[in-house]
N, C-alpha and C. Protein backbone atom coordinates (compact mmCIF):
# COMPACT_ATOMS: atom_id res chain seq x y z
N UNK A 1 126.64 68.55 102.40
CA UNK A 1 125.34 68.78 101.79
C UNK A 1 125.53 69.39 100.41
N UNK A 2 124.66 68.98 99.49
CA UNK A 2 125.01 69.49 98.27
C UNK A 2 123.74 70.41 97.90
N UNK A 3 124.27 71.68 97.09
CA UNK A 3 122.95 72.65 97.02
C UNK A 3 123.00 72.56 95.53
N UNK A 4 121.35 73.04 95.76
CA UNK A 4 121.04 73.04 94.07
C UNK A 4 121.03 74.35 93.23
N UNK A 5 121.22 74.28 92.60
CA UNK A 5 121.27 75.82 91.62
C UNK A 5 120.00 76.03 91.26
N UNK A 6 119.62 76.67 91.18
CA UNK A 6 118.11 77.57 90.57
C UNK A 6 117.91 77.15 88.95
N UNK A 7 116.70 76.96 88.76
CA UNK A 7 116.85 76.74 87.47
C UNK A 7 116.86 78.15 86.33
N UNK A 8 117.04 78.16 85.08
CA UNK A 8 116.93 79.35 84.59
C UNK A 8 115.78 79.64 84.69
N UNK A 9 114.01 79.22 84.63
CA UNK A 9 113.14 79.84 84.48
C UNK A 9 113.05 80.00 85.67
N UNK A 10 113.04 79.19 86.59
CA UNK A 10 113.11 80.19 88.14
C UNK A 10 113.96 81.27 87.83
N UNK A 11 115.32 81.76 87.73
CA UNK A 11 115.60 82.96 87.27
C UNK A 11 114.78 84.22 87.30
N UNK A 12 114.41 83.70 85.45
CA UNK A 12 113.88 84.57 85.06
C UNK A 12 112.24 84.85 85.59
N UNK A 13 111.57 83.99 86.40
CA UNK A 13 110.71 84.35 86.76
C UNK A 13 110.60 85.50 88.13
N UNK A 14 112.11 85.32 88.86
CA UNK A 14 112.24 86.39 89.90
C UNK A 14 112.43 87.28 89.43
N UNK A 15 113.31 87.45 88.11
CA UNK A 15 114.09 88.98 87.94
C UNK A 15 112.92 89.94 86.60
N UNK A 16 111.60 88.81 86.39
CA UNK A 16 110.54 89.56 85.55
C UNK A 16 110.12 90.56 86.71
N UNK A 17 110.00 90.34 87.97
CA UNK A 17 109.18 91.24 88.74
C UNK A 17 109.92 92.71 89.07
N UNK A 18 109.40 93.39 89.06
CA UNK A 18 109.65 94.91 89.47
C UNK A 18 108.95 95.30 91.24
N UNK A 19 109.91 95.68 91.56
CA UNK A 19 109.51 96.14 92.82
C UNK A 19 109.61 97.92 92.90
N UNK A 20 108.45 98.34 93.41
CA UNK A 20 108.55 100.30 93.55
C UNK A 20 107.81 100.52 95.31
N UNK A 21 108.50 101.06 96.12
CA UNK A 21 108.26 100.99 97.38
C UNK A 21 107.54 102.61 97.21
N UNK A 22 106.26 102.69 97.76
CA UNK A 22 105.11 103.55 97.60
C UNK A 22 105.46 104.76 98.77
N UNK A 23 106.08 103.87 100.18
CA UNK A 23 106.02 105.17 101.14
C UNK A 23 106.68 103.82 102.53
N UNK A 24 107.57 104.63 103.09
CA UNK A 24 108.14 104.19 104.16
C UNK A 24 107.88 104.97 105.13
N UNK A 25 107.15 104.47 106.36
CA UNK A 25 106.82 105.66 108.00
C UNK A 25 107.42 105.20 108.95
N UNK A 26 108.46 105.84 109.59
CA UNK A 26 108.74 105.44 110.65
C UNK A 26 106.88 105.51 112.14
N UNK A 27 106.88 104.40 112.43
CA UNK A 27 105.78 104.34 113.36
C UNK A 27 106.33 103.81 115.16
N UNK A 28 105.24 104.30 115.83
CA UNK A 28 105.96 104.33 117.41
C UNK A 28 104.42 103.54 117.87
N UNK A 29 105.05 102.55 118.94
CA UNK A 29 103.80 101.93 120.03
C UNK A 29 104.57 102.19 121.11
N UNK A 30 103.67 102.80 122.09
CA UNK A 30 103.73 103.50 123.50
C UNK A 30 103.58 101.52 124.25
N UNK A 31 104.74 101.48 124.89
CA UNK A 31 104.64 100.21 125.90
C UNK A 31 105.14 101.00 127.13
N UNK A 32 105.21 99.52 127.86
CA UNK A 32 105.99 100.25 128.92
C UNK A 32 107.07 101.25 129.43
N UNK A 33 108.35 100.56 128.88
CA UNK A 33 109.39 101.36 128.91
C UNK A 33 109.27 102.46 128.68
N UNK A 34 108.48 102.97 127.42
CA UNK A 34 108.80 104.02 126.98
C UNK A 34 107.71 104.14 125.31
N UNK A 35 108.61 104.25 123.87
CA UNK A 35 108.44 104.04 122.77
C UNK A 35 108.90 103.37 121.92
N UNK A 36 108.27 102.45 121.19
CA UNK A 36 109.10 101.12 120.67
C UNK A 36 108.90 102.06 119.27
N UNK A 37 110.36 102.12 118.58
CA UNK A 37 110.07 103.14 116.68
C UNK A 37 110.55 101.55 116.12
N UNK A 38 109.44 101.46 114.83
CA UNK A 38 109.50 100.56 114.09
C UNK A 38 109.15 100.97 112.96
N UNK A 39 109.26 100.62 111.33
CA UNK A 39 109.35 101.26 110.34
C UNK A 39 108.06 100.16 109.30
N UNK A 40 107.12 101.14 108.72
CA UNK A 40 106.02 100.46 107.91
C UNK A 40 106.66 100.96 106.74
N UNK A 41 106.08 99.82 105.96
CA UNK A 41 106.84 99.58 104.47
C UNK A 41 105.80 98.96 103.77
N UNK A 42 105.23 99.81 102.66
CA UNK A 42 104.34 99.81 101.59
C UNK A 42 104.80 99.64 99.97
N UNK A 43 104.68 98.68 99.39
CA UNK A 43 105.08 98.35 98.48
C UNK A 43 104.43 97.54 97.47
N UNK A 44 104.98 97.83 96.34
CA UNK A 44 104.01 97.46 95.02
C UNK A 44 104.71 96.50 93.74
N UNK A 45 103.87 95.28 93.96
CA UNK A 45 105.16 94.70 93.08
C UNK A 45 104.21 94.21 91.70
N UNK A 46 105.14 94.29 90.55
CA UNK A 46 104.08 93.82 89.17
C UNK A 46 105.07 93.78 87.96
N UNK A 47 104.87 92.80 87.08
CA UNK A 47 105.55 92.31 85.63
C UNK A 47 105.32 93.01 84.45
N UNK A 48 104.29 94.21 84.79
CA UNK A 48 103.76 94.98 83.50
C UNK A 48 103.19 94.07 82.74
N UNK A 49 102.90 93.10 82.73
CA UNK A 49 102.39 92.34 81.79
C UNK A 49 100.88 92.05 82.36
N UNK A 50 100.56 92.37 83.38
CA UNK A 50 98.92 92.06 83.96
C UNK A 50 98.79 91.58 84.72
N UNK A 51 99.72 91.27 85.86
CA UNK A 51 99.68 90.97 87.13
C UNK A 51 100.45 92.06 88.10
N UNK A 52 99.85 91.81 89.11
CA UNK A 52 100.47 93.55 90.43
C UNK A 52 99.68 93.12 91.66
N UNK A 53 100.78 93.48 92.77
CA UNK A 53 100.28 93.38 93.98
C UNK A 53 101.01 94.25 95.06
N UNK A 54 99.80 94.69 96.12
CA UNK A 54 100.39 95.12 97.19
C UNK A 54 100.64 94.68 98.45
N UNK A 55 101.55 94.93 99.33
CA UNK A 55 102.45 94.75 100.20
C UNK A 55 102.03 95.45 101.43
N UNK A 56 102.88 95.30 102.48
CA UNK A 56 102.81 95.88 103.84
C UNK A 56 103.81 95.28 104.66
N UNK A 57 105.05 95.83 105.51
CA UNK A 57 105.76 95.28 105.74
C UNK A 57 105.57 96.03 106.93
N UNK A 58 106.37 95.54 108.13
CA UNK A 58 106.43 95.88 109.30
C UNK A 58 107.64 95.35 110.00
N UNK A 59 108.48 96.29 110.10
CA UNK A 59 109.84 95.83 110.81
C UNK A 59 110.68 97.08 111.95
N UNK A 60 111.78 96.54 112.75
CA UNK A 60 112.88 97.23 113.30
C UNK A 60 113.61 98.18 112.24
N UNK A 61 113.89 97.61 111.37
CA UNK A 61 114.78 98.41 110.43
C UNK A 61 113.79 98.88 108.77
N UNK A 62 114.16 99.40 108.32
CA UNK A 62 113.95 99.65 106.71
C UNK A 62 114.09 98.92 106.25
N UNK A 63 115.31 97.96 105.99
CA UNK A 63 115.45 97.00 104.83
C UNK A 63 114.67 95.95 105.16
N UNK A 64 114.60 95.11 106.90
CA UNK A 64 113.51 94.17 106.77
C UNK A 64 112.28 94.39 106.42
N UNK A 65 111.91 95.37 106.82
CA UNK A 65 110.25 96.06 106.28
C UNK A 65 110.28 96.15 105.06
N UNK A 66 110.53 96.05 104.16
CA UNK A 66 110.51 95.92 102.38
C UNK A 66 110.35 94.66 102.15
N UNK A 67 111.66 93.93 102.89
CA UNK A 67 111.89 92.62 102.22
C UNK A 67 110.06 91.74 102.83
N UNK A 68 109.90 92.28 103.74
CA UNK A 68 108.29 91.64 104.35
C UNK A 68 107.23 92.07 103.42
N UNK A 69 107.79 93.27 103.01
CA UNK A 69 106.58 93.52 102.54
C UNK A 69 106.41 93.26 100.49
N UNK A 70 107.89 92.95 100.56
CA UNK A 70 108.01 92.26 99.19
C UNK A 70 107.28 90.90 98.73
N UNK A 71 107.49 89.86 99.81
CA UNK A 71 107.23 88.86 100.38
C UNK A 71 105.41 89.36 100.19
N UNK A 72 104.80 89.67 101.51
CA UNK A 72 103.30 89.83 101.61
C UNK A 72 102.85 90.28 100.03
N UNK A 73 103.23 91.37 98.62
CA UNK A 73 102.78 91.92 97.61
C UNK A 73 103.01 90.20 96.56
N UNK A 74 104.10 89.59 96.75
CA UNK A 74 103.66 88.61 95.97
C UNK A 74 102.63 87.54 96.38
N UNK A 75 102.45 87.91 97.39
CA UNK A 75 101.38 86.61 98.01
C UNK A 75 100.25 87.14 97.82
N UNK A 76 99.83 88.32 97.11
CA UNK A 76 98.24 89.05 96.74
C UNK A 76 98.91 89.18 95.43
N UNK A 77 99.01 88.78 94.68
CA UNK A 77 99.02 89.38 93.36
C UNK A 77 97.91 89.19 92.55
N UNK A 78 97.32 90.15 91.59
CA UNK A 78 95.98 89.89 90.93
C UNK A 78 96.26 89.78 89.12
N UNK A 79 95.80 89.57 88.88
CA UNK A 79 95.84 88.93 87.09
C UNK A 79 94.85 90.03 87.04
N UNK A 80 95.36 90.85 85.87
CA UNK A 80 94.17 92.06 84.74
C UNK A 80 94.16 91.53 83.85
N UNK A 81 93.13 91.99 83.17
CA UNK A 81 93.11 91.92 81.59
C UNK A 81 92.98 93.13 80.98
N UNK A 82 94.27 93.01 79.78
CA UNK A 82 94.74 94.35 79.27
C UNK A 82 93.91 94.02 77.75
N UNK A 83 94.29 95.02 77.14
CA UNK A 83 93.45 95.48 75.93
C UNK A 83 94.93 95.73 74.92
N UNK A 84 94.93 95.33 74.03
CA UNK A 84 96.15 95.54 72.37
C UNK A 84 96.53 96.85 72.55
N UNK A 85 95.68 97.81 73.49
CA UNK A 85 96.42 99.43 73.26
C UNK A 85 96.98 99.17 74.38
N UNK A 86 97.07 98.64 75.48
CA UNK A 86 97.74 98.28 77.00
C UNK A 86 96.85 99.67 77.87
N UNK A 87 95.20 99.16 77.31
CA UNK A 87 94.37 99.60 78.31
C UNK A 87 93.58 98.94 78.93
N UNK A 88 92.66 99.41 79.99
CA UNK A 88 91.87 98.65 80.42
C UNK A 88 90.08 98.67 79.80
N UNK A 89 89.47 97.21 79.65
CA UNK A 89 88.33 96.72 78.35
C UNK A 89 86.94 98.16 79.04
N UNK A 90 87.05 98.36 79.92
CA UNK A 90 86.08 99.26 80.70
C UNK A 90 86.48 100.03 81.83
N UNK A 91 85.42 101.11 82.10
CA UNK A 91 85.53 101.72 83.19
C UNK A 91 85.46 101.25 84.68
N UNK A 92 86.18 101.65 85.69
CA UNK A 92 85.59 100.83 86.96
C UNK A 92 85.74 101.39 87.95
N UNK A 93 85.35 101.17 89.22
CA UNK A 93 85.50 101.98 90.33
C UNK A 93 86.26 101.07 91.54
N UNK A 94 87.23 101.15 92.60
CA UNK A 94 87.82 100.27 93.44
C UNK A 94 87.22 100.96 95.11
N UNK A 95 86.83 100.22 95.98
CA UNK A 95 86.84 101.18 97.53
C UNK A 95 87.92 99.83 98.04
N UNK A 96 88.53 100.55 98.86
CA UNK A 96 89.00 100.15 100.29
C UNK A 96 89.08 101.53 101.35
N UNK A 97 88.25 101.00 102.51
CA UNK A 97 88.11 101.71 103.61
C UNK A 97 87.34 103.39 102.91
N UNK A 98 88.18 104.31 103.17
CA UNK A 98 87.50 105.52 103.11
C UNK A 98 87.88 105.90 101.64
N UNK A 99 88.53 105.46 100.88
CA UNK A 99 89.39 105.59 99.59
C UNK A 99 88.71 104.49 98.43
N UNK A 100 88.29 106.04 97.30
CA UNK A 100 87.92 105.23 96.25
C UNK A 100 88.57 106.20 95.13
N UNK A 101 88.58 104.60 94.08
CA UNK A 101 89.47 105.14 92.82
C UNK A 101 88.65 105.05 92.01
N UNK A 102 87.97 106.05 90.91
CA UNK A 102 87.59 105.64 89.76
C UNK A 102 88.92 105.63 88.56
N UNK A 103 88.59 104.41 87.40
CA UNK A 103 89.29 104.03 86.28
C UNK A 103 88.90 103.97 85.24
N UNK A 104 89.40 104.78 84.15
CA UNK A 104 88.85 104.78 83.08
C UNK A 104 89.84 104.46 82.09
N UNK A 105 89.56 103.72 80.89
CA UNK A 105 90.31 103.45 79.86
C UNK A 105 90.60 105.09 78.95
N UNK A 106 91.80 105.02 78.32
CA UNK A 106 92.09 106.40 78.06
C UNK A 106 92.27 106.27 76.36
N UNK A 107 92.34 106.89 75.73
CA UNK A 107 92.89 107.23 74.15
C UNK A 107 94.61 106.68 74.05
N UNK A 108 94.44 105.78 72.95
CA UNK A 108 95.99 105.32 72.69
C UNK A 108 96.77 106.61 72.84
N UNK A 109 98.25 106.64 73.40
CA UNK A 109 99.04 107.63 73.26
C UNK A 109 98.87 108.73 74.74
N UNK A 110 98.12 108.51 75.40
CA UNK A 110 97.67 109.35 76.13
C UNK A 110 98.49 109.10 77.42
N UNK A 111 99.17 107.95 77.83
CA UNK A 111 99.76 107.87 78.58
C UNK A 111 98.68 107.25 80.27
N UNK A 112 99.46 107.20 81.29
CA UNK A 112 99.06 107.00 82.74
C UNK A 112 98.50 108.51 83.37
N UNK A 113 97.56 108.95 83.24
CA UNK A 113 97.11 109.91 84.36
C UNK A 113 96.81 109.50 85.39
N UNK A 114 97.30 109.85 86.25
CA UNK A 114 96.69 109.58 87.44
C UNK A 114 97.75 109.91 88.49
N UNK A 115 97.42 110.01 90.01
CA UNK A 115 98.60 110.13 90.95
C UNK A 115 98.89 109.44 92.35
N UNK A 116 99.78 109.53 92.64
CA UNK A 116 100.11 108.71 94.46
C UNK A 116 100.26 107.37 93.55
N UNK A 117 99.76 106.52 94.56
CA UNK A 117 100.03 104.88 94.51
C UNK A 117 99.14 104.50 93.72
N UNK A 118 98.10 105.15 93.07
CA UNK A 118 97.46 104.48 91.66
C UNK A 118 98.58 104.58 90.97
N UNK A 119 98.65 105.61 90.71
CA UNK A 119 99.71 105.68 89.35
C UNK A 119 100.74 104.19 89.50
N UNK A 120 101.35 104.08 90.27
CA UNK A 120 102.41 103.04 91.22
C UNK A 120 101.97 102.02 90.51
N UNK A 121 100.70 101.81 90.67
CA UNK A 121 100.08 100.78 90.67
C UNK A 121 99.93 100.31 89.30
N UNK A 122 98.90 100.94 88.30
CA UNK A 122 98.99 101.19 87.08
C UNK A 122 99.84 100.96 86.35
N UNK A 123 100.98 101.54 86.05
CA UNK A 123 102.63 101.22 85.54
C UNK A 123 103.13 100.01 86.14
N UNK A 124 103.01 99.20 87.03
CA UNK A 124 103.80 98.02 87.60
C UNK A 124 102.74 97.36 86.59
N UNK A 125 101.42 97.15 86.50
CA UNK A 125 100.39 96.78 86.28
C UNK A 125 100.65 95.96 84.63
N UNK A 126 101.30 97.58 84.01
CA UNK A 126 101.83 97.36 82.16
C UNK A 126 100.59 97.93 81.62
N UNK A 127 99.56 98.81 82.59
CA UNK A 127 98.57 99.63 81.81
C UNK A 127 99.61 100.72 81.27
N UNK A 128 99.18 101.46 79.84
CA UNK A 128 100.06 102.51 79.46
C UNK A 128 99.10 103.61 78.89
N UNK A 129 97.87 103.40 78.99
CA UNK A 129 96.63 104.18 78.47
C UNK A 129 95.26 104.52 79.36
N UNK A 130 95.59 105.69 80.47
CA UNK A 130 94.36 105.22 81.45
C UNK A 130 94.39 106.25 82.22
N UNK A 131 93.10 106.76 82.54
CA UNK A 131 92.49 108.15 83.72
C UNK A 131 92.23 107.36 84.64
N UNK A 132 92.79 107.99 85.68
CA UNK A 132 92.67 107.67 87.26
C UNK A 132 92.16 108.98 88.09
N UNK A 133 91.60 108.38 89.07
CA UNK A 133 90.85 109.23 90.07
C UNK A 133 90.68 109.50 91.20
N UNK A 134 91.69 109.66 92.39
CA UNK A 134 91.44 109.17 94.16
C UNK A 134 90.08 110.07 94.35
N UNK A 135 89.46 109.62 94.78
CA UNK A 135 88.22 109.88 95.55
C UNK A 135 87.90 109.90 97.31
N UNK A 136 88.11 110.57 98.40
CA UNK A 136 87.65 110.31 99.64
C UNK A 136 89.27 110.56 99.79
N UNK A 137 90.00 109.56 101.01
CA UNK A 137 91.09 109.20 101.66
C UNK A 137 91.96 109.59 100.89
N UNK A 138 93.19 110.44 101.06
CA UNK A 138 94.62 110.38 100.74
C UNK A 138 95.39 109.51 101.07
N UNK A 139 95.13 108.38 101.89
CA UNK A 139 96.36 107.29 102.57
C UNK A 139 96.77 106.83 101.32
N UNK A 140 98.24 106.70 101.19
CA UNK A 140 98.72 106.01 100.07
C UNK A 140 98.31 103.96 99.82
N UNK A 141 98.04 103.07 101.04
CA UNK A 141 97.87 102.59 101.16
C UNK A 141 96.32 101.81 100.69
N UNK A 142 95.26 102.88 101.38
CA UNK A 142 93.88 102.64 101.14
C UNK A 142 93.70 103.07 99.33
N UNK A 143 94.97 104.25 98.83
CA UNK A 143 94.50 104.08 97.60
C UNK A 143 95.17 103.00 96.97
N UNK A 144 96.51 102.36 97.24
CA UNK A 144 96.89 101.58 95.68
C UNK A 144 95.33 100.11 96.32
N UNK A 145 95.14 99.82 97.61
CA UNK A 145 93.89 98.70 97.86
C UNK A 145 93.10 99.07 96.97
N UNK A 146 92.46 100.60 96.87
CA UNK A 146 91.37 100.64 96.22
C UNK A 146 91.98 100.41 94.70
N UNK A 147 92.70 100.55 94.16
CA UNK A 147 93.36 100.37 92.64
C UNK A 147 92.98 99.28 92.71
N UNK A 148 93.69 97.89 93.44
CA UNK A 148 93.99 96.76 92.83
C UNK A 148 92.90 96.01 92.66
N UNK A 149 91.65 96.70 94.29
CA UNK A 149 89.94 96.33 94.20
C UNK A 149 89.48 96.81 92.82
N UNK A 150 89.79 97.34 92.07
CA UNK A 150 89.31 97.72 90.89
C UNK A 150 89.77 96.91 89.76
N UNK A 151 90.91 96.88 89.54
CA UNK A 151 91.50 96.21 88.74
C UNK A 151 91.09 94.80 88.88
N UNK A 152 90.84 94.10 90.29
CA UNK A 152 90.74 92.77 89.89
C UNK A 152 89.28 92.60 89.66
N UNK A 153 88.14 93.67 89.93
CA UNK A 153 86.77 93.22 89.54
C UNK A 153 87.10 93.58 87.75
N UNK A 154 87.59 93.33 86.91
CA UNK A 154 87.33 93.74 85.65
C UNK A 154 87.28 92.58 84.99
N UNK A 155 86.48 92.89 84.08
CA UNK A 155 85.75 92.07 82.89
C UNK A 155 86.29 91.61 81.38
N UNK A 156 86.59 91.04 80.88
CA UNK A 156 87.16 90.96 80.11
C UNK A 156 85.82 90.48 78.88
N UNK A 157 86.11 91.38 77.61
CA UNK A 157 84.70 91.20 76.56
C UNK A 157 84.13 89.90 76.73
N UNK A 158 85.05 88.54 76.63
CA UNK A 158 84.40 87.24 76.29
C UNK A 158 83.08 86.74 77.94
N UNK A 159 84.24 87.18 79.09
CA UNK A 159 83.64 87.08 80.55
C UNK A 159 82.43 87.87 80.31
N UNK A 160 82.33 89.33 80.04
CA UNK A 160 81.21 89.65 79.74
C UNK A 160 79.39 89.20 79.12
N UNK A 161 79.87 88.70 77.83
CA UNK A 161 79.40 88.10 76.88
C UNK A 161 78.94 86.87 77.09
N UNK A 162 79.41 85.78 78.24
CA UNK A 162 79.36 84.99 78.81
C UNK A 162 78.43 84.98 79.90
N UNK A 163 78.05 85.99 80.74
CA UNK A 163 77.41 86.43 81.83
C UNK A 163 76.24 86.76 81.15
N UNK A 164 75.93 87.71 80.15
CA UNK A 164 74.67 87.74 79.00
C UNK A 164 74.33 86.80 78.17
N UNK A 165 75.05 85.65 78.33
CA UNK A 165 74.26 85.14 77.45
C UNK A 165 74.47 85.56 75.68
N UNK A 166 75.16 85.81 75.47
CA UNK A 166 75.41 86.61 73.95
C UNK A 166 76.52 86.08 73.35
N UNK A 167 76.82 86.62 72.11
CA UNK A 167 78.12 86.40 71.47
C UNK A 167 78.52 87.78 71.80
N UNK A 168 80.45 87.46 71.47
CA UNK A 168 80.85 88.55 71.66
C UNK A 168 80.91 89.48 70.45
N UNK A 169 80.49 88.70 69.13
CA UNK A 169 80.37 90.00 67.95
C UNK A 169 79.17 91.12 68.50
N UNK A 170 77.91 90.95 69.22
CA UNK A 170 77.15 91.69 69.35
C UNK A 170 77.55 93.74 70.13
N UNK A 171 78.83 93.41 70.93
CA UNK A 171 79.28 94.17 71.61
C UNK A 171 80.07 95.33 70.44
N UNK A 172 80.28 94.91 68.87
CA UNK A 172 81.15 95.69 67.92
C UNK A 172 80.24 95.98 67.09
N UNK A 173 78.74 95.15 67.50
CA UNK A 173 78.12 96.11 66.28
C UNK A 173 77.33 97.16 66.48
């Protein structure tokens, strides 16, 4: 059998992605025998360039639980739209479950505020200018959901402008 080599932009399209694993738990289900320990694996994958997604892995060991949950974060990945300062065009708010994030675009230079798996999230993201907010839930999980629920409802000026009915010079004057 003869195998094929990868092409270079396949390559480079695997080795653009960044992977940052958010939180590993060892977890137990009561069966019969006894306690079955199996390991959850939360993970966040993104190009900095405006796409990011999260993960969930579930395995026997650590390393399969990543690699699953590497796998599941590229199969949700969401497209942002960034702004020339590498912020985001407006403010926004994300829920999943009991966990909400508010997002705000920040002052050039100001850096990523924010903490836990927003932040995670944010930086994989290639935002570099932006206030973050967990609201409700601490689960690391329910917050980077609520991040990415935020991030993918966003608007971009022309989408905006488009929805009103308007041009987009009206929004600069």
């Amino acid at each position: 059998m003869a195998t094929r080599k990868k092409s270079v932009k396949a390559k480079e399209q695997e080795n653009q992605w960044q992977e940052r694993v958010v939180q590993v738990r060892r977890v137990t289900k009561v069966v019969k025998g006894g306690k079955k320990l199996s390991f959850r694996a939360i993970l966040v994958v993104g190009d900095e360039q405006g796409q990011v997604g999260v993960g969930v892995g579930k395995a026997s060991d650590v390393i399969g639980a990543v690699k699953k949950a590497v796998s599941d974060a590229k199969k949700n990945i969401t497209s942002i739209p960034l702004t020339k300062y590498k912020s985001i065009p407006h403010p926004i708010q994300g829920i999943s479950g009991a966990a909400a994030v508010t997002i705000r675009p920040s002052a050039q230079g100001s850096g990523v505020i924010a903490g836990g798996s927003v932040r995670t999230v944010l930086e994989l993201a290639g935002v570099q200018n932006i206030l973050a907010k967990q609201l409700g839930s601490s689960n690391s999980l329910n917050n980077a959901r609520a991040a990415i629920n935020a991030l993918s409802n966003l608007k971009t000026f022309q989408e905006a402008a488009n929805d009103r009915n308007i041009s987009t010079e009206t929004f600069y004057s």
